[in-house]
C-alpha atoms as a PDB file:
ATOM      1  CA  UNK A   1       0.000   0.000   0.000  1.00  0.00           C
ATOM      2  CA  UNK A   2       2.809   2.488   0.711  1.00  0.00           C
ATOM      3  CA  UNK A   3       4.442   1.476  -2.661  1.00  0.00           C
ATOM      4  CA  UNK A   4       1.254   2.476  -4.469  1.00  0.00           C
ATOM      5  CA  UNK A   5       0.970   6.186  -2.547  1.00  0.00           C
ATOM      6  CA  UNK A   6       4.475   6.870  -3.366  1.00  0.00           C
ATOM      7  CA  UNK A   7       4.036   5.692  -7.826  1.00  0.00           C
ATOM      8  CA  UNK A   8       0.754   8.044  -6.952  1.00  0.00           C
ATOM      9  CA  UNK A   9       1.904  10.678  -5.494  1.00  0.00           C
ATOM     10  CA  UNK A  10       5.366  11.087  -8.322  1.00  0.00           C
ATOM     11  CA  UNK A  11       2.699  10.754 -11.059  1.00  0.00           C
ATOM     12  CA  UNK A  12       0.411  13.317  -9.624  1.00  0.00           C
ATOM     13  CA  UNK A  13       2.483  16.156  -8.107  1.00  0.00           C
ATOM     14  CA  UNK A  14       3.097  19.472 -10.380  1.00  0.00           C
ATOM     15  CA  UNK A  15       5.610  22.231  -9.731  1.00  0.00           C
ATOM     16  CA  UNK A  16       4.475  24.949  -8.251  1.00  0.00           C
ATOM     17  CA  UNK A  17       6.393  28.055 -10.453  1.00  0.00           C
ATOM     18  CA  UNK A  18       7.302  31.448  -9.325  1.00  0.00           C
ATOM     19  CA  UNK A  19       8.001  33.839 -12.503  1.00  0.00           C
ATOM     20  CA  UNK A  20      10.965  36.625 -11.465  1.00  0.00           C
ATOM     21  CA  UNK A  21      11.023  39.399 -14.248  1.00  0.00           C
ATOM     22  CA  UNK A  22      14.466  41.526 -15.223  1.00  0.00           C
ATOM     23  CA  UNK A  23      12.864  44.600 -17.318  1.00  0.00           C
ATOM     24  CA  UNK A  24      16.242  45.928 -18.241  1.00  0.00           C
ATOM     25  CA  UNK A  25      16.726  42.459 -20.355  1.00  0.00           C
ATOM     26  CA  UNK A  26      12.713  41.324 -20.639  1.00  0.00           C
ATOM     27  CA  UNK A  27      13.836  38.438 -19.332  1.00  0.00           C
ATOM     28  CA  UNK A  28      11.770  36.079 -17.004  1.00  0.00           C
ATOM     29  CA  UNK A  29      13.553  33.802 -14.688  1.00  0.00           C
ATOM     30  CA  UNK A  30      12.103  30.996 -12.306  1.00  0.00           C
ATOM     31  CA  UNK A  31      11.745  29.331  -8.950  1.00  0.00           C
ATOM     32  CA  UNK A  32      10.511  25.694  -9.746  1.00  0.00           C
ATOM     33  CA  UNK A  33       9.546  24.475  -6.429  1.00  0.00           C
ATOM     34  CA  UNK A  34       8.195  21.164  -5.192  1.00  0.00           C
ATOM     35  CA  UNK A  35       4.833  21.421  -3.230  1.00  0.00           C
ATOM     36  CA  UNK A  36       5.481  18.020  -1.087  1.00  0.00           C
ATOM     37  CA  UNK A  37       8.748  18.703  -0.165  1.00  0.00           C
ATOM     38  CA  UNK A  38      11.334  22.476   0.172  1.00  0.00           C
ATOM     39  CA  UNK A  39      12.928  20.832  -2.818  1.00  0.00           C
ATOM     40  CA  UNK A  40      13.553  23.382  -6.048  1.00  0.00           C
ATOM     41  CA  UNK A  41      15.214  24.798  -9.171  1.00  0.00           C
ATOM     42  CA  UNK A  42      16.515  28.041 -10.707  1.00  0.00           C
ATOM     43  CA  UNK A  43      16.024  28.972 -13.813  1.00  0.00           C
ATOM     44  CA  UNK A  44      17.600  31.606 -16.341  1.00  0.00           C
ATOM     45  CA  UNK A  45      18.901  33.516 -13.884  1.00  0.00           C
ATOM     46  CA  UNK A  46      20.072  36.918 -14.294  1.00  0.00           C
ATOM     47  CA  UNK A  47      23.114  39.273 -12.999  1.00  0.00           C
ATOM     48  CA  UNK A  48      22.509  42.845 -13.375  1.00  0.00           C
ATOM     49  CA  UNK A  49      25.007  44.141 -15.687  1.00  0.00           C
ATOM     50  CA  UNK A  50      25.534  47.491 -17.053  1.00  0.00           C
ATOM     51  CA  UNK A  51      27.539  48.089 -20.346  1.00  0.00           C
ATOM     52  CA  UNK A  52      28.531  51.604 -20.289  1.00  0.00           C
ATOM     53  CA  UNK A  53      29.887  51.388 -17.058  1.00  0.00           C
ATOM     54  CA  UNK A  54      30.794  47.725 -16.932  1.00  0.00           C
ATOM     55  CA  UNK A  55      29.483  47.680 -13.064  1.00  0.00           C
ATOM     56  CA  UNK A  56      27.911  44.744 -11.699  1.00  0.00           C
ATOM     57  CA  UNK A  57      24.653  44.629  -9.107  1.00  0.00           C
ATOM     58  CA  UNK A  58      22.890  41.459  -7.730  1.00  0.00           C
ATOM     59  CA  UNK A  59      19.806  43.315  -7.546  1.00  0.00           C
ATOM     60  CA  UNK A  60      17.781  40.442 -10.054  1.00  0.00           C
ATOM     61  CA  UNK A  61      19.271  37.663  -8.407  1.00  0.00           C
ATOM     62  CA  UNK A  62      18.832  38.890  -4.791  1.00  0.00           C
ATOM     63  CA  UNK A  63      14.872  38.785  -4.734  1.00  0.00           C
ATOM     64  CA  UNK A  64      15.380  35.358  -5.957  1.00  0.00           C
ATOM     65  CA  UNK A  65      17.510  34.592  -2.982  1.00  0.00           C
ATOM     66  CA  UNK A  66      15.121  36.094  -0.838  1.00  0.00           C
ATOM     67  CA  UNK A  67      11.945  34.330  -2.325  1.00  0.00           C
ATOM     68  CA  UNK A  68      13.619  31.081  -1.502  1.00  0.00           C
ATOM     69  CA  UNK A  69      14.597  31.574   1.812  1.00  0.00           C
ATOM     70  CA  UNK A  70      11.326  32.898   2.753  1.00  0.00           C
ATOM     71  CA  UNK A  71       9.544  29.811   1.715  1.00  0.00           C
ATOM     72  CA  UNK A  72      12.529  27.707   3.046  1.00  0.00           C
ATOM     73  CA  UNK A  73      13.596  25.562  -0.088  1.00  0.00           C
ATOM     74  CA  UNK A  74      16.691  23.894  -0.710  1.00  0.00           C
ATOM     75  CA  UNK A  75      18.095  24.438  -4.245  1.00  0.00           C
ATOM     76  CA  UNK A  76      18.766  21.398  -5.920  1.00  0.00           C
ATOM     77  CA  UNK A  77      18.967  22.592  -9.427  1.00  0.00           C
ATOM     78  CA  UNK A  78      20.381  26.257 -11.110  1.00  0.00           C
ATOM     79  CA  UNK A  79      19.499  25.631 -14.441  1.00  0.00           C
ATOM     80  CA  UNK A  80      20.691  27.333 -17.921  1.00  0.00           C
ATOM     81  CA  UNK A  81      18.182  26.873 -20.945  1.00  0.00           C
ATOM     82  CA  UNK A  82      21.303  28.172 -23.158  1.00  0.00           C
ATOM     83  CA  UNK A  83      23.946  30.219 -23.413  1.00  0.00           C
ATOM     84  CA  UNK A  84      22.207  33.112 -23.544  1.00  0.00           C
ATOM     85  CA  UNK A  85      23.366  36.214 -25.541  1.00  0.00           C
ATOM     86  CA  UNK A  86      21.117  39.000 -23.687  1.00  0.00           C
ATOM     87  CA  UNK A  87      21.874  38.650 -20.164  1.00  0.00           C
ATOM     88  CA  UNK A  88      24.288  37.622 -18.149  1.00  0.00           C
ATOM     89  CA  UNK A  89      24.066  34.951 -15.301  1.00  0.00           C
ATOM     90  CA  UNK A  90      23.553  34.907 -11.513  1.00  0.00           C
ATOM     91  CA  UNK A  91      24.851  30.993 -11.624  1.00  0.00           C
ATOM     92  CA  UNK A  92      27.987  31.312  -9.394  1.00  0.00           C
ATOM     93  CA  UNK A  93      26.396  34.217  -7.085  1.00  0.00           C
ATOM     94  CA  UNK A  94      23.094  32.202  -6.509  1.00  0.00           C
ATOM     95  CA  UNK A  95      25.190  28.878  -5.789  1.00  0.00           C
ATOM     96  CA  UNK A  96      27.383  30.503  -3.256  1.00  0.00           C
ATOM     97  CA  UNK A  97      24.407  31.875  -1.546  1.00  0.00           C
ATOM     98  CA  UNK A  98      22.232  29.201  -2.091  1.00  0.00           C
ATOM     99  CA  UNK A  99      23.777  26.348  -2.837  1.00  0.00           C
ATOM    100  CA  UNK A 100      22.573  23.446  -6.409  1.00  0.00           C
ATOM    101  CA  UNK A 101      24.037  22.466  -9.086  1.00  0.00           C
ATOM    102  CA  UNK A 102      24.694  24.651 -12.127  1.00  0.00           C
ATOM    103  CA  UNK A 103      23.291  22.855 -14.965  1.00  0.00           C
ATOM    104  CA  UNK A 104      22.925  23.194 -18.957  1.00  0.00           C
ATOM    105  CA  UNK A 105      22.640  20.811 -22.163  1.00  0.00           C
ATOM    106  CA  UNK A 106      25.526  19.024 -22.888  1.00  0.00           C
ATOM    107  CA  UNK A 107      25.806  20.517 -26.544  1.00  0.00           C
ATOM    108  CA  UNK A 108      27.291  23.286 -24.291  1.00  0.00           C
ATOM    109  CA  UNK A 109      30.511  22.425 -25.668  1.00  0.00           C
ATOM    110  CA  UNK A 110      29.760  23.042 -29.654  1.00  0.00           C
ATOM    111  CA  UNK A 111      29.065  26.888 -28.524  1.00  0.00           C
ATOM    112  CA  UNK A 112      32.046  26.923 -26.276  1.00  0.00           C
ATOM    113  CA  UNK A 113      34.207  26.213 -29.145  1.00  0.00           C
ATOM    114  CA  UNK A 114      33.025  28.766 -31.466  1.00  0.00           C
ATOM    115  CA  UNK A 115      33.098  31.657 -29.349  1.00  0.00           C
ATOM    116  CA  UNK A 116      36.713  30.289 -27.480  1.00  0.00           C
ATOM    117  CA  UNK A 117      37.773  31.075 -31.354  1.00  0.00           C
ATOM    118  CA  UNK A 118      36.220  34.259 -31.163  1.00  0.00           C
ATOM    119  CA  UNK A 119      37.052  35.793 -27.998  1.00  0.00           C
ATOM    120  CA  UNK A 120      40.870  34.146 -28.323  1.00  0.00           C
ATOM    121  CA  UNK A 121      40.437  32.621 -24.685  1.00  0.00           C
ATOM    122  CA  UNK A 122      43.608  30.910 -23.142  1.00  0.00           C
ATOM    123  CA  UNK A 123      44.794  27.666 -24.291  1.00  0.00           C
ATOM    124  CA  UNK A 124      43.807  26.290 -21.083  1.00  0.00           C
ATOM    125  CA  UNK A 125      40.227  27.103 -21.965  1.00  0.00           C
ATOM    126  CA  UNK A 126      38.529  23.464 -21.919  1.00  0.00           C
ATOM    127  CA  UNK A 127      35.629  23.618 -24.418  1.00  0.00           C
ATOM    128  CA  UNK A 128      33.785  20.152 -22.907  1.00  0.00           C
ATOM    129  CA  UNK A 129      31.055  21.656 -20.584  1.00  0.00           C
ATOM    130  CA  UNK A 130      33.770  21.086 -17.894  1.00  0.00           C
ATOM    131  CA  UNK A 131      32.722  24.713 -16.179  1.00  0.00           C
ATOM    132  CA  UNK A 132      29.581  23.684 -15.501  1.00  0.00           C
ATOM    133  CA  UNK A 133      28.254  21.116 -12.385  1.00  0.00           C
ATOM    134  CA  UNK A 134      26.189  18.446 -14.447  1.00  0.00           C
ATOM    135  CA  UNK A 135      25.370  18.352 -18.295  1.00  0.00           C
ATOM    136  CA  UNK A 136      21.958  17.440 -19.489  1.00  0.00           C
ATOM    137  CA  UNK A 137      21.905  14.855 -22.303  1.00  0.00           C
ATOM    138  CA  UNK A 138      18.659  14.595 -24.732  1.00  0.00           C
ATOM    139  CA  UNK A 139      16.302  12.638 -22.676  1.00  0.00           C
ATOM    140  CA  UNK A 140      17.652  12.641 -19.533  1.00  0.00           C
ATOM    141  CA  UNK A 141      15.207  12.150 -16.617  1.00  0.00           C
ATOM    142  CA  UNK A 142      15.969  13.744 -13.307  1.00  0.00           C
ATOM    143  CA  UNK A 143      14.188  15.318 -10.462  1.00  0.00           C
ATOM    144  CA  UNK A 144      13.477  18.087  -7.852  1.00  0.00           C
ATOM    145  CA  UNK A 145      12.130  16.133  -4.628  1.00  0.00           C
ATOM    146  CA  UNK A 146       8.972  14.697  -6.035  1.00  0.00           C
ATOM    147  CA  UNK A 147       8.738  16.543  -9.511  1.00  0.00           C
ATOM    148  CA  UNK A 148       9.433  13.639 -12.118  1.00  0.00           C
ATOM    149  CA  UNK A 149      11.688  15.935 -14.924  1.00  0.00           C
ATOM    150  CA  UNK A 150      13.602  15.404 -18.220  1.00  0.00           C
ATOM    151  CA  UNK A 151      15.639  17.538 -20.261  1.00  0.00           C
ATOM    152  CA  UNK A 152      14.683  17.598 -24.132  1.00  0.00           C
ATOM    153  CA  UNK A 153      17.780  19.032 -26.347  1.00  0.00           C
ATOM    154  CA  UNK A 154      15.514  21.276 -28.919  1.00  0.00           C
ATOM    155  CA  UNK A 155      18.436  23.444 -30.777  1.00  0.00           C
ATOM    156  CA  UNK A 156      17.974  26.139 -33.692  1.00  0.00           C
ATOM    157  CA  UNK A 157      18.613  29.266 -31.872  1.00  0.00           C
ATOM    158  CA  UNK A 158      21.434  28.102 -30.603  1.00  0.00           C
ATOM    159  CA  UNK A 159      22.683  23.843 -30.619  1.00  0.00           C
ATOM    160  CA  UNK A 160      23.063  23.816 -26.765  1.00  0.00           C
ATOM    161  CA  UNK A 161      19.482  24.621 -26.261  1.00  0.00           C
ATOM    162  CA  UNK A 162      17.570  22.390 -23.846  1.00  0.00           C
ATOM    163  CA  UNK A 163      13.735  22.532 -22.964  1.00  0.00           C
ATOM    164  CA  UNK A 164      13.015  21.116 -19.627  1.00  0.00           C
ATOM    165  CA  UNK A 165       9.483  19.258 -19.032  1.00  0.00           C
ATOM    166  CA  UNK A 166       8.903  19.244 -15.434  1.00  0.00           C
ATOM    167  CA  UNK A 167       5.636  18.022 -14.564  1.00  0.00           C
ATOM    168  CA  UNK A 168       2.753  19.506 -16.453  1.00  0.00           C
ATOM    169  CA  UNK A 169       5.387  23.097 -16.941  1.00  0.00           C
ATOM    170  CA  UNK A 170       7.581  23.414 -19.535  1.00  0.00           C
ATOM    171  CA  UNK A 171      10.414  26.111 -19.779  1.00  0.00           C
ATOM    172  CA  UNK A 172      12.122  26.366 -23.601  1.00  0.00           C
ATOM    173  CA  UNK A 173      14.015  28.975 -23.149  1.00  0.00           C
ATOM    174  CA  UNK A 174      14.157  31.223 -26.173  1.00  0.00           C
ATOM    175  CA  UNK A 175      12.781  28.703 -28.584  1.00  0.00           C
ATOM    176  CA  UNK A 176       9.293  29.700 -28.505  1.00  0.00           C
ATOM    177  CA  UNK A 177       7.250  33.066 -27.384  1.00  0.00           C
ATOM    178  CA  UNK A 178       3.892  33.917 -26.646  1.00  0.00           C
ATOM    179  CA  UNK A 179       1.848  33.175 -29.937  1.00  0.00           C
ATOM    180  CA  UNK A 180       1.607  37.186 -30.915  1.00  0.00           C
ATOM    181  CA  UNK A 181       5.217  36.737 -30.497  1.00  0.00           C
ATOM    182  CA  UNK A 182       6.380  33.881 -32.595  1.00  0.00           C
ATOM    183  CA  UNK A 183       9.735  32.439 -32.287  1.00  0.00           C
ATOM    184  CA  UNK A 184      13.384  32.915 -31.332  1.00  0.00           C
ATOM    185  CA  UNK A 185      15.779  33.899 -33.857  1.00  0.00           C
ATOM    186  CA  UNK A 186      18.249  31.396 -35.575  1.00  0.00           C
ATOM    187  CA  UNK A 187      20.718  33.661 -37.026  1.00  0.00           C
ATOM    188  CA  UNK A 188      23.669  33.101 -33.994  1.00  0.00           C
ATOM    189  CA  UNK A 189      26.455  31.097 -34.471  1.00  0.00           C
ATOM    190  CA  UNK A 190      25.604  27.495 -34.718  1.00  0.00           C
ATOM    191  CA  UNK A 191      21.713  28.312 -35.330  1.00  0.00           C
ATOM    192  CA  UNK A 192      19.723  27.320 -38.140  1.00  0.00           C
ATOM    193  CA  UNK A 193      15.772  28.463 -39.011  1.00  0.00           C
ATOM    194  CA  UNK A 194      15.317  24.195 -40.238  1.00  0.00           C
ATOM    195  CA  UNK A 195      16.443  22.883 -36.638  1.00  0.00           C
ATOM    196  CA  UNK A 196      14.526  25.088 -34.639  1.00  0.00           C
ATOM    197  CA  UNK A 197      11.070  24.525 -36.521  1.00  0.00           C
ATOM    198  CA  UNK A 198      11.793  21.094 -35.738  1.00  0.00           C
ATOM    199  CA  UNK A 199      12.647  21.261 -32.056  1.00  0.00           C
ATOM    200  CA  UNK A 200       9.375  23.364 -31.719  1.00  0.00           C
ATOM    201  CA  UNK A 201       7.440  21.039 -33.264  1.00  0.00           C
ATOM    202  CA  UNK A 202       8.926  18.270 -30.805  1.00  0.00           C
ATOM    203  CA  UNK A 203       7.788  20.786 -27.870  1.00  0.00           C
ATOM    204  CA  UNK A 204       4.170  21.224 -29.435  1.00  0.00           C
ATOM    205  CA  UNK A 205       3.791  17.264 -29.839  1.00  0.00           C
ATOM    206  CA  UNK A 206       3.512  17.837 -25.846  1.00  0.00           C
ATOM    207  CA  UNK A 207       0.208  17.211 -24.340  1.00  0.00           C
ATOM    208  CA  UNK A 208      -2.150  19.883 -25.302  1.00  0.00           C
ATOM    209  CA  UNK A 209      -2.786  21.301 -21.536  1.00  0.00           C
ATOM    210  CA  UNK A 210       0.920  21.394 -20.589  1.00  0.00           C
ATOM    211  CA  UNK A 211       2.035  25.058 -19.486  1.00  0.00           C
ATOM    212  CA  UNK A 212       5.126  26.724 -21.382  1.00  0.00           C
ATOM    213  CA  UNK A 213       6.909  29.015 -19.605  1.00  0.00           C
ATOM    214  CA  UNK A 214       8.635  32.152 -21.480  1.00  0.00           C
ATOM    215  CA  UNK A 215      12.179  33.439 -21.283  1.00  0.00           C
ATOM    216  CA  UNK A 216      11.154  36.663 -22.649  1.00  0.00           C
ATOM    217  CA  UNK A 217       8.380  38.555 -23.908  1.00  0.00           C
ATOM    218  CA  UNK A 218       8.491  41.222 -26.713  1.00  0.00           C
ATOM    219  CA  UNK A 219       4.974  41.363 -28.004  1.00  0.00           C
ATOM    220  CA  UNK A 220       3.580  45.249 -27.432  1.00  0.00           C
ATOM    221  CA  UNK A 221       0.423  46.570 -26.834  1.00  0.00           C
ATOM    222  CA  UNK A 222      -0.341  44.118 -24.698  1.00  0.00           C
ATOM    223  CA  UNK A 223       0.128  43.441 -20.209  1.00  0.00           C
ATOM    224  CA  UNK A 224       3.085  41.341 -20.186  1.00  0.00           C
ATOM    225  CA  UNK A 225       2.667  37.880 -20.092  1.00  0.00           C
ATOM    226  CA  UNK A 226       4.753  34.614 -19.492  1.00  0.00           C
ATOM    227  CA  UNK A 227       2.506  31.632 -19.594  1.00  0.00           C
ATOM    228  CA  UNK A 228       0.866  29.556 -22.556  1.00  0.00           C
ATOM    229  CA  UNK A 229      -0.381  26.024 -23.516  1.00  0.00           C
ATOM    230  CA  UNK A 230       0.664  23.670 -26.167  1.00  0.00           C
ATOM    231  CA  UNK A 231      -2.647  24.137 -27.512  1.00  0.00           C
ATOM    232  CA  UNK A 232      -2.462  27.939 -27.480  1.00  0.00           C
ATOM    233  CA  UNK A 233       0.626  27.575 -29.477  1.00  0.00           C
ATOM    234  CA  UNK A 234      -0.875  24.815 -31.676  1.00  0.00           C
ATOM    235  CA  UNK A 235      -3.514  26.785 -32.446  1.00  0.00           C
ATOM    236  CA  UNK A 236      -2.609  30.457 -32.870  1.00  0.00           C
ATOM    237  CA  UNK A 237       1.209  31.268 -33.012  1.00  0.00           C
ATOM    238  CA  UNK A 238       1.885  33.543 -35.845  1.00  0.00           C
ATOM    239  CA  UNK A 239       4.807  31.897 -36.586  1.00  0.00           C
ATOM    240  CA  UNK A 240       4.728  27.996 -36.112  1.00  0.00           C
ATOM    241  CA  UNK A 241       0.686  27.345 -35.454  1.00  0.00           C
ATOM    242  CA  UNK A 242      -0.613  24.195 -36.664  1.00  0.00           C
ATOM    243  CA  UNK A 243      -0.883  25.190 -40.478  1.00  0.00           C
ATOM    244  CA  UNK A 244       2.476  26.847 -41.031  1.00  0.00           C
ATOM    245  CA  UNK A 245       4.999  24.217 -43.270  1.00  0.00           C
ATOM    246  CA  UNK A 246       8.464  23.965 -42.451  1.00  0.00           C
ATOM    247  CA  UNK A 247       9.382  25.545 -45.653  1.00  0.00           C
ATOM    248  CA  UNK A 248       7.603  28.653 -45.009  1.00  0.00           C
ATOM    249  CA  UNK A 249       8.820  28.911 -41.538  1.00  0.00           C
ATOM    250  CA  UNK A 250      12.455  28.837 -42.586  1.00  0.00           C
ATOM    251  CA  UNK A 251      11.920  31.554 -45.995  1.00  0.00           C
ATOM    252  CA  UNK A 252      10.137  33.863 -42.756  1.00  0.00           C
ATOM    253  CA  UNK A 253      12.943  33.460 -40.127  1.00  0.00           C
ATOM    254  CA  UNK A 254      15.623  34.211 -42.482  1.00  0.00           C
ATOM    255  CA  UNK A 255      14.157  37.177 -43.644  1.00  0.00           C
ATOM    256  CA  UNK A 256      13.305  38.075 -40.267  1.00  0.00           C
ATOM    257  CA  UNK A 257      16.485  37.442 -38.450  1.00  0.00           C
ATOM    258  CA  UNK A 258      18.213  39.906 -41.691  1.00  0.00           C
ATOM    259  CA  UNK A 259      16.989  42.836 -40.124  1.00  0.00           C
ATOM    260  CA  UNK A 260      17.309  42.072 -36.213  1.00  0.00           C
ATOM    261  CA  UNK A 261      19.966  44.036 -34.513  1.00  0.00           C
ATOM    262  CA  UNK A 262      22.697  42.248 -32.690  1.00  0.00           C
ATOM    263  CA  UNK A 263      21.708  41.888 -28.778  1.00  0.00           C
ATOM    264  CA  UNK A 264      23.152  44.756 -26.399  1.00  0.00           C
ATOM    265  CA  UNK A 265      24.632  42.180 -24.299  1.00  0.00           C
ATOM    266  CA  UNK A 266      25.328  39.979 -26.504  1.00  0.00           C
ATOM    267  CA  UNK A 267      29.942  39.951 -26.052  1.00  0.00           C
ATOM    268  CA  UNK A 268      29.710  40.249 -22.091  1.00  0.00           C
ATOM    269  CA  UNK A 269      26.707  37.333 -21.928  1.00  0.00           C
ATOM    270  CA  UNK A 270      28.750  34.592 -24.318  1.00  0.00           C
ATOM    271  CA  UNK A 271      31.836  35.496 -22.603  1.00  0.00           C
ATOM    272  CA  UNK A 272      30.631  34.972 -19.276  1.00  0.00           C
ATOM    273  CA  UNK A 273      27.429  32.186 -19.823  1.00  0.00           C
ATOM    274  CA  UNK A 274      30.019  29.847 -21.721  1.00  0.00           C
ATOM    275  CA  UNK A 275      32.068  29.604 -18.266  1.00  0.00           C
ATOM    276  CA  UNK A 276      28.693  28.780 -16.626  1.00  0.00           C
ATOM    277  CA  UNK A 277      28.603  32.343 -15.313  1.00  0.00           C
ATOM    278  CA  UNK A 278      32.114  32.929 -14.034  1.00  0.00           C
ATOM    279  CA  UNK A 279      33.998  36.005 -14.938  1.00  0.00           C
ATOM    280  CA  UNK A 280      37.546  35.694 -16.172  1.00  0.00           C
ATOM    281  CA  UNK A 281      40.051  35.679 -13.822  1.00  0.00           C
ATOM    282  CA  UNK A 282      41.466  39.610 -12.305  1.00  0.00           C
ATOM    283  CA  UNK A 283      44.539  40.382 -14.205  1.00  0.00           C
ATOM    284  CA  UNK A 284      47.780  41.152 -12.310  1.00  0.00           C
ATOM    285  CA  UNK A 285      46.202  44.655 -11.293  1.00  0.00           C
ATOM    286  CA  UNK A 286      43.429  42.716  -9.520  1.00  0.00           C
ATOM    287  CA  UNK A 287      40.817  44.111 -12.025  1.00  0.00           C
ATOM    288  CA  UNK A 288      38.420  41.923 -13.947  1.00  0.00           C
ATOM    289  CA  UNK A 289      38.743  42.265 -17.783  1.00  0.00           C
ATOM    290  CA  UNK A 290      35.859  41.043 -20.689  1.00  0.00           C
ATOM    291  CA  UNK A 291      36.893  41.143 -24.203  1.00  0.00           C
ATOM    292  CA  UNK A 292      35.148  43.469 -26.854  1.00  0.00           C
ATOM    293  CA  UNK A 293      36.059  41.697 -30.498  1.00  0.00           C
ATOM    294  CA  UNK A 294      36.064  43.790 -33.084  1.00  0.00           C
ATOM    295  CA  UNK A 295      33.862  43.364 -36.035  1.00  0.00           C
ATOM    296  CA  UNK A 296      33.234  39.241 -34.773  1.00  0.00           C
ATOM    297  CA  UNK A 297      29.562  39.438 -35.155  1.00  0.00           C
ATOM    298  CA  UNK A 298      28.915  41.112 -38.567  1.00  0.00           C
END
C-alpha cells in the first residue's frame, strides 16, 4: 500500500512556479519548487550588468535569494536553458548563496568552441562543458524532490538549447514566445531556421494542456505575459501554429532574423554564460577584464 501512494503521489504532483522578471533584459527567470517537499530549481537567472559602465549589481538575483529563503527551499537545481546572448548569469552568485548544481545541455561544448575562437580565450580554456556542475543529455530524466523531470535538447537558436518538461510546466528557453510573439531567432552562431522549426514542433507534440513558460516577452500593446499552452501555441502562433509548413517557416525566419539588430549584451553574456557564469580571472592589477572583439559578429 505504501508502494502504491508513493508511484501516486510522483505521477500526480506538479511544480508549483514562481516567474521573477528583469525589465532591463525582458527576461523572465524561475523558482521551480516542489509542493510536497522544500525541494527546487533556478532557472535563467540573471546578474545585473551594465555596459557603459561595466558595473555589476545582484539586484535580479537577490529577490530570488530572498523568495527562496522565505519559503525555506533547498536548491537542488540552477538551471541554464542556453547560453544566452542577452543577459548575463547569476549561476555562481546564486550557488554561493544558495547552494545546487549549475546545470545546462551538454551541446554546451559546440558553442564553447566557437566563441573560445572568437574571444581568443587561453589555451587552457577546456571547451567540454567542464565549467559547468552536471550536463543534461537529450532525454535525460531527473528530479526536484517529487517533480518527475527530463531535459529535451531542442536546438535552432542556438545547438546547446535544452527545454526542460517538469511536470505539467515546460520552460524552452528562447525557442518559442507567446503566440503574438512567434519564435526565437536562428541567425547566432551554430543556429539554423530548419532545426529550430523542428525542435518546436517536438515541444508542441507535448500534451495539449501542458504550461510553457517564457524566457522573454516582446509582443507590445499588450500586459506582459509569461505563460501559454501547447494548444495555445498549436492553435494560434503567428509563426509555427498548426498550419504553417516547415518551408515557409524557414523563408520567414531568415528574412526576419536579416533585419534584427545584434543583442546589447550579446559579447559580455557569451563570454561569461560559456564559463557557466564565471567572470575571467582579475589580471595582475586585480581588475576583472571582458573582451570586446572587433567586427566578430557582422
Amino acid at each position: 500500500m505504501g508502494n502504491n501512494n508513493a508511484a501516486t503521489l510522483l505521477e500526480t504532483v506538479q511544480a508549483k512556479v514562481a516567474p521573477f522578471f528583469d525589465e532591463e533584459t525582458n527576461t523572465f527567470s524561475y523558482v521551480v519548487s516542489d509542493p510536497s517537499s522544500n525541494a527546487c530549481a533556478i532557472i535563467d537567472s540573471v546578474l545585473d550588468f551594465d555596459m557603459p559602465s561595466g558595473n555589476v549589481d545582484y539586484t535580479s538575483a537577490q529577490a530570488i535569494i530572498d523568495y527562496v529563503q522565505e519559503k525555506n527551499l533547498q536548491v537542488e537545481w540552477i538551471i541554464e536553458t542556453h547560453v544566452h546572448a542577452d543577459h548575463l548569469s547569476a549561476a555562481p552568485f546564486l550557488q554561493e548563496k544558495l547552494g545546487g548544481k549549475i546545470a545546462i545541455g551538454d551541446k554546451v561544448s559546440i558553442v564553447q568552441e566557437t566563441f573560445a575562437a572568437i574571444f581568443n580565450v587561453e589555451p587552457e580554456f577546456k571547451v567540454d562543458g567542464s565549467q559547468f556542475d552536471h550536463l543534461f543529455s537529450d532525454g535525460e530524466r531527473y528530479s526536484i524532490g517529487n517533480l518527475q523531470a527530463y531535459a529535451m535538447h531542442t536546438p535552432g537558436h542556438t545547438p546547446a538549447c535544452m527545454t526542460h518538461v517538469i511536470g505539467e510546466s515546460v520552460f524552452a528557453g528562447d525557442t518559442l514566445f507567446m503566440p503574438d510573439a512567434g519564435t526565437a531567432r536562428a541567425d547566432f552562431p551554430g543556429g539554423d531556421a530548419v532545426t529550430l522549426y523542428r525542435s518546436i514542433r517536438k515541444i508542441l507534440s507535448l500534451p495539449a494542456a501542458s504550461k510553457i513558460y517564457m524566457c522573454h516577452d516582446y509582443a507590445e500593446g499588450r500586459e506582459l505575459e509569461y505563460q501559454t499552452t501547447v494548444k495555445e501555441e498549436m492553435e494560434s502562433n503567428i509563426h509555427v501554429n498548426v498550419e504553417v509548413e516547415e518551408a515557409d517557416f524557414v523563408s520567414m525566419r531568415e528574412a526576419r532574423d536579416k533585419t534584427l539588430d545584434v543583442p546589447h549584451l550579446i559579447l559580455p553574456s557569451l563570454q561569461v554564460n560559456m564559463c557557466a557564469g564565471h567572470f575571467p580571472a582579475a589580471e595582475d592589477n586585480g581588475r576583472v577584464y571582458l573582451k570586446i572583439p572587433v567586427d566578430a559578429l557582422r
